[in-house]
C-alpha atoms as a PDB file:
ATOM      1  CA  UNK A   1    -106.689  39.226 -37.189  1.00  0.00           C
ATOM      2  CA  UNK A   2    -106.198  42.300 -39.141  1.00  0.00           C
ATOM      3  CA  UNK A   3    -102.685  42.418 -41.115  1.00  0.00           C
ATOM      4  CA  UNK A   4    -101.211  46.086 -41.692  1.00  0.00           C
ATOM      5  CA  UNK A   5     -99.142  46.125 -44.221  1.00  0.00           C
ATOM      6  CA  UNK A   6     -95.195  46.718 -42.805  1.00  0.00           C
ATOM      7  CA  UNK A   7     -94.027  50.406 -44.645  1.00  0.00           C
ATOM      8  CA  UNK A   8     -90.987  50.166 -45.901  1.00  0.00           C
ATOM      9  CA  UNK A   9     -87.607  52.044 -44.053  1.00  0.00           C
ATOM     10  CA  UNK A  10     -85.276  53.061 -46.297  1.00  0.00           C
ATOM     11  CA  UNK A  11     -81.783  52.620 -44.450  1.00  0.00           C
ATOM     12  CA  UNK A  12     -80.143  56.127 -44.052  1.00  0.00           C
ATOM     13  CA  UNK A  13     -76.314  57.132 -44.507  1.00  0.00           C
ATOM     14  CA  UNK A  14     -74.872  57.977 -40.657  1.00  0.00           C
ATOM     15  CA  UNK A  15     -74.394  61.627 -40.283  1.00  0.00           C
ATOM     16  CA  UNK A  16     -70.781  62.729 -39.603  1.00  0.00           C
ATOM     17  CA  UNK A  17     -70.524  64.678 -36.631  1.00  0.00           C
ATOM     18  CA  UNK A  18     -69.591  68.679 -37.137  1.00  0.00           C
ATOM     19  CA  UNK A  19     -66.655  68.653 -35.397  1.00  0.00           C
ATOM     20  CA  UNK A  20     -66.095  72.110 -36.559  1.00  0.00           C
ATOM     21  CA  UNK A  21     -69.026  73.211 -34.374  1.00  0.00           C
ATOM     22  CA  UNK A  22     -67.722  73.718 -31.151  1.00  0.00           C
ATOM     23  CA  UNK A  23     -64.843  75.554 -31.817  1.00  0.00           C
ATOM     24  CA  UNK A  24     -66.651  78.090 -33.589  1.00  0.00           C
ATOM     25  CA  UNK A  25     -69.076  78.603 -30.592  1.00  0.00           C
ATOM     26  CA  UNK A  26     -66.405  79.130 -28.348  1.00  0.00           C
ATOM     27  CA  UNK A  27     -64.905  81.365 -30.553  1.00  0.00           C
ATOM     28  CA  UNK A  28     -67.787  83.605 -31.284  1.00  0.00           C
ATOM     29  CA  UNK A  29     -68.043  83.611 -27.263  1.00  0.00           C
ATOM     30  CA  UNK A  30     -64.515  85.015 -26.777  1.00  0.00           C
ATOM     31  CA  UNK A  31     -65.200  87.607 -29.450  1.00  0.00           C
ATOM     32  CA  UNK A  32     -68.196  88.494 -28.231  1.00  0.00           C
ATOM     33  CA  UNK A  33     -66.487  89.338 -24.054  1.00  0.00           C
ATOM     34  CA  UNK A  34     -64.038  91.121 -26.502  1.00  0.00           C
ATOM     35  CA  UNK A  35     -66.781  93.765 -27.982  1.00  0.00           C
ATOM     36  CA  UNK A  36     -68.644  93.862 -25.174  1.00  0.00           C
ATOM     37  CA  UNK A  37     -65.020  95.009 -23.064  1.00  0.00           C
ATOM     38  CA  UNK A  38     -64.428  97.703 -26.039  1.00  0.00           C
ATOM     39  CA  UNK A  39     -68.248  98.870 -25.770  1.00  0.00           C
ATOM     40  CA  UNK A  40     -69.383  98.794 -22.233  1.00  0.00           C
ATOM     41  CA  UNK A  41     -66.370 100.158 -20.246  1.00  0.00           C
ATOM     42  CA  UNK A  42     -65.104  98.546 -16.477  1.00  0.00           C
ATOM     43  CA  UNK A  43     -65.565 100.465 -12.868  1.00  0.00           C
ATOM     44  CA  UNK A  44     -62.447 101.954 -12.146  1.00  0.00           C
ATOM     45  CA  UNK A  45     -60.261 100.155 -10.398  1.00  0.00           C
ATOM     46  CA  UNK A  46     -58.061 102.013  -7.919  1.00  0.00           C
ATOM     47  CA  UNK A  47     -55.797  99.496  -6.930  1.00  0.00           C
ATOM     48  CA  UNK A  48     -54.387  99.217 -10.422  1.00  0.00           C
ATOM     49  CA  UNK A  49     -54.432 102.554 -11.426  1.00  0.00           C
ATOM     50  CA  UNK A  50     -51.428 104.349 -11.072  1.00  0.00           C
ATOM     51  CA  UNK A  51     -50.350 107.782  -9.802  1.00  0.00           C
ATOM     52  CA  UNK A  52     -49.885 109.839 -13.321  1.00  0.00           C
ATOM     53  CA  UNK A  53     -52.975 108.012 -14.418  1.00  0.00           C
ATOM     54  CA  UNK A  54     -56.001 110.548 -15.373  1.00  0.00           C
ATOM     55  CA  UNK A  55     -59.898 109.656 -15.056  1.00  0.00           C
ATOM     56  CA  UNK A  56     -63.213 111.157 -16.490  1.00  0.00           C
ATOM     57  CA  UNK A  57     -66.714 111.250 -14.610  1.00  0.00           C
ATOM     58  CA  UNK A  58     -67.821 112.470 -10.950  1.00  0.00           C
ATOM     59  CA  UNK A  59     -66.109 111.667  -7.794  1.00  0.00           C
ATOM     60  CA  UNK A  60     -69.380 112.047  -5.979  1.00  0.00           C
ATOM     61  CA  UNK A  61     -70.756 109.067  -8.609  1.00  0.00           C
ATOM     62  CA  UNK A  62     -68.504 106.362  -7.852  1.00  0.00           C
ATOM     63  CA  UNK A  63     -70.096 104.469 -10.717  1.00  0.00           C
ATOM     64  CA  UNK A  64     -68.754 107.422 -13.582  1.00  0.00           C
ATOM     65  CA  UNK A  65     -65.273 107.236 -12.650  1.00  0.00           C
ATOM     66  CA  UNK A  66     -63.385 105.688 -15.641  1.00  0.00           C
ATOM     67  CA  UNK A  67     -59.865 105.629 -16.863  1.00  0.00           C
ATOM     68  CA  UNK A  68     -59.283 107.902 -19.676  1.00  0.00           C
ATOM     69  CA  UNK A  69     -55.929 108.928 -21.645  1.00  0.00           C
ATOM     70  CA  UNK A  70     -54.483 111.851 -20.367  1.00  0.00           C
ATOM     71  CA  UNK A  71     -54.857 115.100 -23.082  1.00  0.00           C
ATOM     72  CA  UNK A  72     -57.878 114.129 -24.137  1.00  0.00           C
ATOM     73  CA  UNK A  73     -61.269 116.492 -23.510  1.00  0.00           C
ATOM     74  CA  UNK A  74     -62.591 114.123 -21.756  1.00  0.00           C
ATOM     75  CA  UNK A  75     -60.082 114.053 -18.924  1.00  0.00           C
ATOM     76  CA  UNK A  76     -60.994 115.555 -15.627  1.00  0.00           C
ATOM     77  CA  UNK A  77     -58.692 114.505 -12.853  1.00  0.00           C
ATOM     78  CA  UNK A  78     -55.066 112.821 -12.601  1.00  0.00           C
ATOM     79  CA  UNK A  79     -53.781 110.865  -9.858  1.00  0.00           C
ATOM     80  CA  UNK A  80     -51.177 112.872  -8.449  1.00  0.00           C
ATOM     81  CA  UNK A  81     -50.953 110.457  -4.849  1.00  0.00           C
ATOM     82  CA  UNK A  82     -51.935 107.037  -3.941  1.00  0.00           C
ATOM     83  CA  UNK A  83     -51.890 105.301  -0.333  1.00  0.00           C
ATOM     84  CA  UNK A  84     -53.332 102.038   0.402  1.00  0.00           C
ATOM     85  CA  UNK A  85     -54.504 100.756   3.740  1.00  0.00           C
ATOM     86  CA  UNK A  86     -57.072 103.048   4.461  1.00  0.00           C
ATOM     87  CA  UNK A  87     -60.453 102.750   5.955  1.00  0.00           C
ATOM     88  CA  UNK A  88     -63.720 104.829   4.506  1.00  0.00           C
ATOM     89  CA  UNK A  89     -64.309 106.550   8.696  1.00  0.00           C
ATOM     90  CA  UNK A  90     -60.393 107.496   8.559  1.00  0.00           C
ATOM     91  CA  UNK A  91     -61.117 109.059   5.161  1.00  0.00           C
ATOM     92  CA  UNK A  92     -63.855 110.745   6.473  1.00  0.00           C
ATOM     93  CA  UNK A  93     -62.737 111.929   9.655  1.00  0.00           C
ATOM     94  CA  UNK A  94     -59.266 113.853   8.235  1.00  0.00           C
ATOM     95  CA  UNK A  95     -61.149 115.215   5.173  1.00  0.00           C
ATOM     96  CA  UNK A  96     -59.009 113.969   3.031  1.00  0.00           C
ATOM     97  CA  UNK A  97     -55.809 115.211   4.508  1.00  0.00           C
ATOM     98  CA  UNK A  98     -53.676 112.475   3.812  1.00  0.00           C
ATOM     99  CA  UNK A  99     -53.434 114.319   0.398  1.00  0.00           C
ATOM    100  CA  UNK A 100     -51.703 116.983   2.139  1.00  0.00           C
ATOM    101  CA  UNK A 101     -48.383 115.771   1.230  1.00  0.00           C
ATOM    102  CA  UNK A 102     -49.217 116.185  -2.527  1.00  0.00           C
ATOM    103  CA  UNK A 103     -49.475 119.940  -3.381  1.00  0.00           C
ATOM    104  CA  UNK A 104     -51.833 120.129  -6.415  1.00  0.00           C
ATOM    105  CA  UNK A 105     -54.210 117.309  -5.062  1.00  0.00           C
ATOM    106  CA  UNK A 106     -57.726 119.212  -4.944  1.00  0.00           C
ATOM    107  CA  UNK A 107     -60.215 115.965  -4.403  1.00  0.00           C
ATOM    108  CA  UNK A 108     -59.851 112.622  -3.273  1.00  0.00           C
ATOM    109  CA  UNK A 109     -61.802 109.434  -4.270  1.00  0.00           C
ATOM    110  CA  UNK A 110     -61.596 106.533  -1.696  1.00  0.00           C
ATOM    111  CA  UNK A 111     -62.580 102.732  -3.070  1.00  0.00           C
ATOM    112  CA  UNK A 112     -62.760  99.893  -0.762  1.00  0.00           C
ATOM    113  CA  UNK A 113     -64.771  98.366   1.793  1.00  0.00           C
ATOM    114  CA  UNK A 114     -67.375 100.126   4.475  1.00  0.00           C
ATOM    115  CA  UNK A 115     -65.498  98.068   7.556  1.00  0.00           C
ATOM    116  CA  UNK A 116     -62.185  97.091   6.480  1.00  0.00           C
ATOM    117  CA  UNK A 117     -59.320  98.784   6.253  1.00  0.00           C
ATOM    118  CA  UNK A 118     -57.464  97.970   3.341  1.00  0.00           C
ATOM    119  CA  UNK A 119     -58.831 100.338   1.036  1.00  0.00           C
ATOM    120  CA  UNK A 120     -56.970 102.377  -1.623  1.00  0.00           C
ATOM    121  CA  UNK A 121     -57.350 106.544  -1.796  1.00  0.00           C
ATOM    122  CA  UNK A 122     -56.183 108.395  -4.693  1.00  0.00           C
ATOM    123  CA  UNK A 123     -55.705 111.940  -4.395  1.00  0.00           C
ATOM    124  CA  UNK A 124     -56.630 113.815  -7.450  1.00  0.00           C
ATOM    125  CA  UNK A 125     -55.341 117.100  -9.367  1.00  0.00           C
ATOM    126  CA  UNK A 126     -58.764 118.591 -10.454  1.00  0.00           C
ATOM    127  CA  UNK A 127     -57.806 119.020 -14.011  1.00  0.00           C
ATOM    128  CA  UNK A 128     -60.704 121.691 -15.219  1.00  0.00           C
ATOM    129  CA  UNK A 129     -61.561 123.213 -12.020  1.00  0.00           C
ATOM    130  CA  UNK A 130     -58.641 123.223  -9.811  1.00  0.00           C
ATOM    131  CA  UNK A 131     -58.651 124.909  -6.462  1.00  0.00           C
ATOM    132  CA  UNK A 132     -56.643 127.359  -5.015  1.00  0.00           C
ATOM    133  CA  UNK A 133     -52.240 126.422  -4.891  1.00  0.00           C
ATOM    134  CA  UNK A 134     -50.979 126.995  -1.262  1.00  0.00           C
ATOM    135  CA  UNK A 135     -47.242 128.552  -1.668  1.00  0.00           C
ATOM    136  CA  UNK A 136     -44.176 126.876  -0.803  1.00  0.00           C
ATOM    137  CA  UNK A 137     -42.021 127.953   1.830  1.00  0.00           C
ATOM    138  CA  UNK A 138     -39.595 130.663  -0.122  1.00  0.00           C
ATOM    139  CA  UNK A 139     -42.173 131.927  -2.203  1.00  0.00           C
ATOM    140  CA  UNK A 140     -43.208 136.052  -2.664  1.00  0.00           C
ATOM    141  CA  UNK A 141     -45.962 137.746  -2.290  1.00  0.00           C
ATOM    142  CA  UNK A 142     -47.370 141.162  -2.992  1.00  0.00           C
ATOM    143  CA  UNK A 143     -48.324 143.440  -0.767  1.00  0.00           C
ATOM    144  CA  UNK A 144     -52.244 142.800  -1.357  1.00  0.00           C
ATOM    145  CA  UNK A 145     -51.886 139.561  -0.378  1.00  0.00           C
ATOM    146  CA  UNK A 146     -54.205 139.662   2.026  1.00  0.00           C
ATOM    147  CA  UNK A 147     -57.297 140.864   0.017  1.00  0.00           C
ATOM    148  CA  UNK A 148     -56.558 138.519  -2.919  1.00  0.00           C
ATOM    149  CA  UNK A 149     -59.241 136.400  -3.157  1.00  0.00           C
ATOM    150  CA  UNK A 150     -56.421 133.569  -4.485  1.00  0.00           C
ATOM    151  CA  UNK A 151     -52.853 133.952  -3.654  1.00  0.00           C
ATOM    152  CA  UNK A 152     -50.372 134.914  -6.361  1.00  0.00           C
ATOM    153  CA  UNK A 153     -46.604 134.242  -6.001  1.00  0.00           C
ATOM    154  CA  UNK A 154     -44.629 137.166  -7.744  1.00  0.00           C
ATOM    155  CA  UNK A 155     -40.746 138.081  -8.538  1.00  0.00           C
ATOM    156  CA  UNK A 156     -38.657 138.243  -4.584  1.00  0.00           C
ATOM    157  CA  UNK A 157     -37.176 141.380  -6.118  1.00  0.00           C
ATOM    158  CA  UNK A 158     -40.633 143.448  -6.114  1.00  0.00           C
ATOM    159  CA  UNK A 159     -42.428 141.537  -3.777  1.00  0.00           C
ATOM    160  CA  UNK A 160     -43.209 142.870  -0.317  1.00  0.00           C
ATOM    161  CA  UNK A 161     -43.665 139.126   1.903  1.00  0.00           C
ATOM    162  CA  UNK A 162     -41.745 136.170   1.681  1.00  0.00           C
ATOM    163  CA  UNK A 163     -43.213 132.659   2.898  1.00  0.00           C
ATOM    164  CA  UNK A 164     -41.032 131.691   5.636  1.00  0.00           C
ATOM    165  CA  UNK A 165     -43.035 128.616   6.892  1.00  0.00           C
ATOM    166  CA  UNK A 166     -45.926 126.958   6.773  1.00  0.00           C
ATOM    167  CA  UNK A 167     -48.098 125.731   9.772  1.00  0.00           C
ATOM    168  CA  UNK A 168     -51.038 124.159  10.784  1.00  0.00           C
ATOM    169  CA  UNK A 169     -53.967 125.938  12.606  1.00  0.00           C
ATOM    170  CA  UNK A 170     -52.923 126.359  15.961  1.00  0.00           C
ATOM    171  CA  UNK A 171     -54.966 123.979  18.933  1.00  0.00           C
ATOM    172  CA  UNK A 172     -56.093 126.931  20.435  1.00  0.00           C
ATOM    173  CA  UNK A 173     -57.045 124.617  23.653  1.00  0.00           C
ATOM    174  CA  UNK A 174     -53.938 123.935  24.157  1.00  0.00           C
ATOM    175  CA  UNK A 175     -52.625 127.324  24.093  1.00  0.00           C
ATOM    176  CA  UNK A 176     -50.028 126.839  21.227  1.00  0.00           C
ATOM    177  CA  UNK A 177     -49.375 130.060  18.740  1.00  0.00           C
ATOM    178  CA  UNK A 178     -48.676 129.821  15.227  1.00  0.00           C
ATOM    179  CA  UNK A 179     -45.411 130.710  14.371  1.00  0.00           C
ATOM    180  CA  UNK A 180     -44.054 130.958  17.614  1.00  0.00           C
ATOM    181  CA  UNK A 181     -41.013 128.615  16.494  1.00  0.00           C
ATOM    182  CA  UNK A 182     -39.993 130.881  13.308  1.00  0.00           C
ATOM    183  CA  UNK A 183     -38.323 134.110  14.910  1.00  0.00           C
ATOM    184  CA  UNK A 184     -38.287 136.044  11.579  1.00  0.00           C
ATOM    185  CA  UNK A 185     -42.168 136.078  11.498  1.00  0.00           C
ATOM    186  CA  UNK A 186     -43.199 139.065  10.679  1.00  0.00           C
ATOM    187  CA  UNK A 187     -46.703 138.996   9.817  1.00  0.00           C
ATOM    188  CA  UNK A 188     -49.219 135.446   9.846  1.00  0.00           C
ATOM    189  CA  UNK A 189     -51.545 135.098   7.176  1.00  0.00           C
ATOM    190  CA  UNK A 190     -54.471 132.704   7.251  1.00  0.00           C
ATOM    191  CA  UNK A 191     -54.813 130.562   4.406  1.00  0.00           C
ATOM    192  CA  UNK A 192     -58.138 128.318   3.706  1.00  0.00           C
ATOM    193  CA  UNK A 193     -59.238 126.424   0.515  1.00  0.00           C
ATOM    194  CA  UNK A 194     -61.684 123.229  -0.207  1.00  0.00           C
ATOM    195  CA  UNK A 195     -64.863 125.797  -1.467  1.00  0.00           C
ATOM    196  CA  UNK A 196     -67.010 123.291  -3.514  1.00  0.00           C
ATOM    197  CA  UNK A 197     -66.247 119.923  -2.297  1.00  0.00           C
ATOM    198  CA  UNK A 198     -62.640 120.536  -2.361  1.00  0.00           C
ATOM    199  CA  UNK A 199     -60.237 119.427  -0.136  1.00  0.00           C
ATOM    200  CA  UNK A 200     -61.039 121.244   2.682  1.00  0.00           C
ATOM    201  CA  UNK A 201     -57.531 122.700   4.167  1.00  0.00           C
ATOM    202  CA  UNK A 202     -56.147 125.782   6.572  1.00  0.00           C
ATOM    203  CA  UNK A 203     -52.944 126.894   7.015  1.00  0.00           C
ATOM    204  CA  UNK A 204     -50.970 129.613   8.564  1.00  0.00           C
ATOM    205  CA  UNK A 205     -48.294 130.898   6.436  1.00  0.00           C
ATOM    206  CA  UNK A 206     -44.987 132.672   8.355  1.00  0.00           C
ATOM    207  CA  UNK A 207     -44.187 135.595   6.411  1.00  0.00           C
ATOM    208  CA  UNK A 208     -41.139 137.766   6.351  1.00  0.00           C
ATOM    209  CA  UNK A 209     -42.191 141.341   5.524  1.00  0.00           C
ATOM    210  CA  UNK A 210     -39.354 142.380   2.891  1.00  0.00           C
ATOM    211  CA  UNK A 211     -40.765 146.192   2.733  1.00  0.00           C
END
């Protein structure tokens, strides 16, 4: 029989184990989620984002919307109103007009779920474009109010209409007339805004004519 001679084996020192290395993975991961949340910026988040809060991007990209510090150039709306338990047909069928009840609100963005019903909607104060300001109820007007394009409140001592009340659209189906409640109504003036994907709203203002 064949003999191979036996090769020699050096005996080798155990290695020590790194126990350094694991923490400094684990680090460099939690680092890393850091940068990547400073770089690559969250969905918005409308349930914690609060009214006074202002956003960038485009409300008809749900995607763009972003929080974003108020003042800055990049700012284009501010919460002005927020209601939760809301459903995306509610939304749909008022147009929005849960916003009513916040007077510079000129969009709305609605976040939630297609069936449910407890979604958030934030009204929003278009901050570069805004829409046309309905008066409040005491407010003047000029005597071309009713060509202006976009009404313009002016000094009661020159003006020639004050805004007694304000009033839905009449249901004409029904056979109710606006104003018919405010006896001082001298003149009713018609009152529409939500041109470019505004908040489309109509109102019937109850004017006193001063002149």
């Amino acid at each position: 029989m064949e003999n191979h001679p036996a090769y020699a084996v050096e005996p080798t020192a155990p290695r020590k184990k790194r126990t350094w290395l694991k923490p400094v993975i684990v680090l460099g991961v939690i680092a890393g989620i850091v940068l990547l949340g400073i770089f690559v910026e969250n969905p918005l988040t409308a349930a914690r984002t609060e009214v006074g809060a202002c956003l960038k991007g485009n409300v008809d990209n749900a995607e763009s919307i972003r929080n974003v510090e108020c003042g800055t150039p990049e700012a284009n709306f501010k919460v002005v109103g927020k209601q939760g338990g809301k459903s995306e047909g509610g939304i749909l069928l008022s147009g929005g007009s849960e916003c009513d009840e916040y007077p510079t609100a000129d969009l709305y963005y609605f976040q939630g779920r297609q069936t449910a019903s407890d979604g958030i909607l934030l009204c929003l104060e278009n901050l570069k474009n805004p829409g046309a300001r309905l008066p409040a109820v005491g407010d003047c007007l000029p005597g071309d109010a009713f060509a202006a394009k976009k009404l313009e409140t002016v000094d009661c001592a020159g003006a020639h209409f004050k805004v007694l009340a304000i009033e839905r659209e009449p249901d004409v189906s029904i056979g109710t007339t606006a104003c018919a409640s405010v006896v001082a109504t001298d003149i009713k003036l018609t009152w529409a805004s939500g041109v470019g994907g505004l908040i489309p709203r109509e109102r019937v203002l109850c004017l006193d004519e001063l002149k």
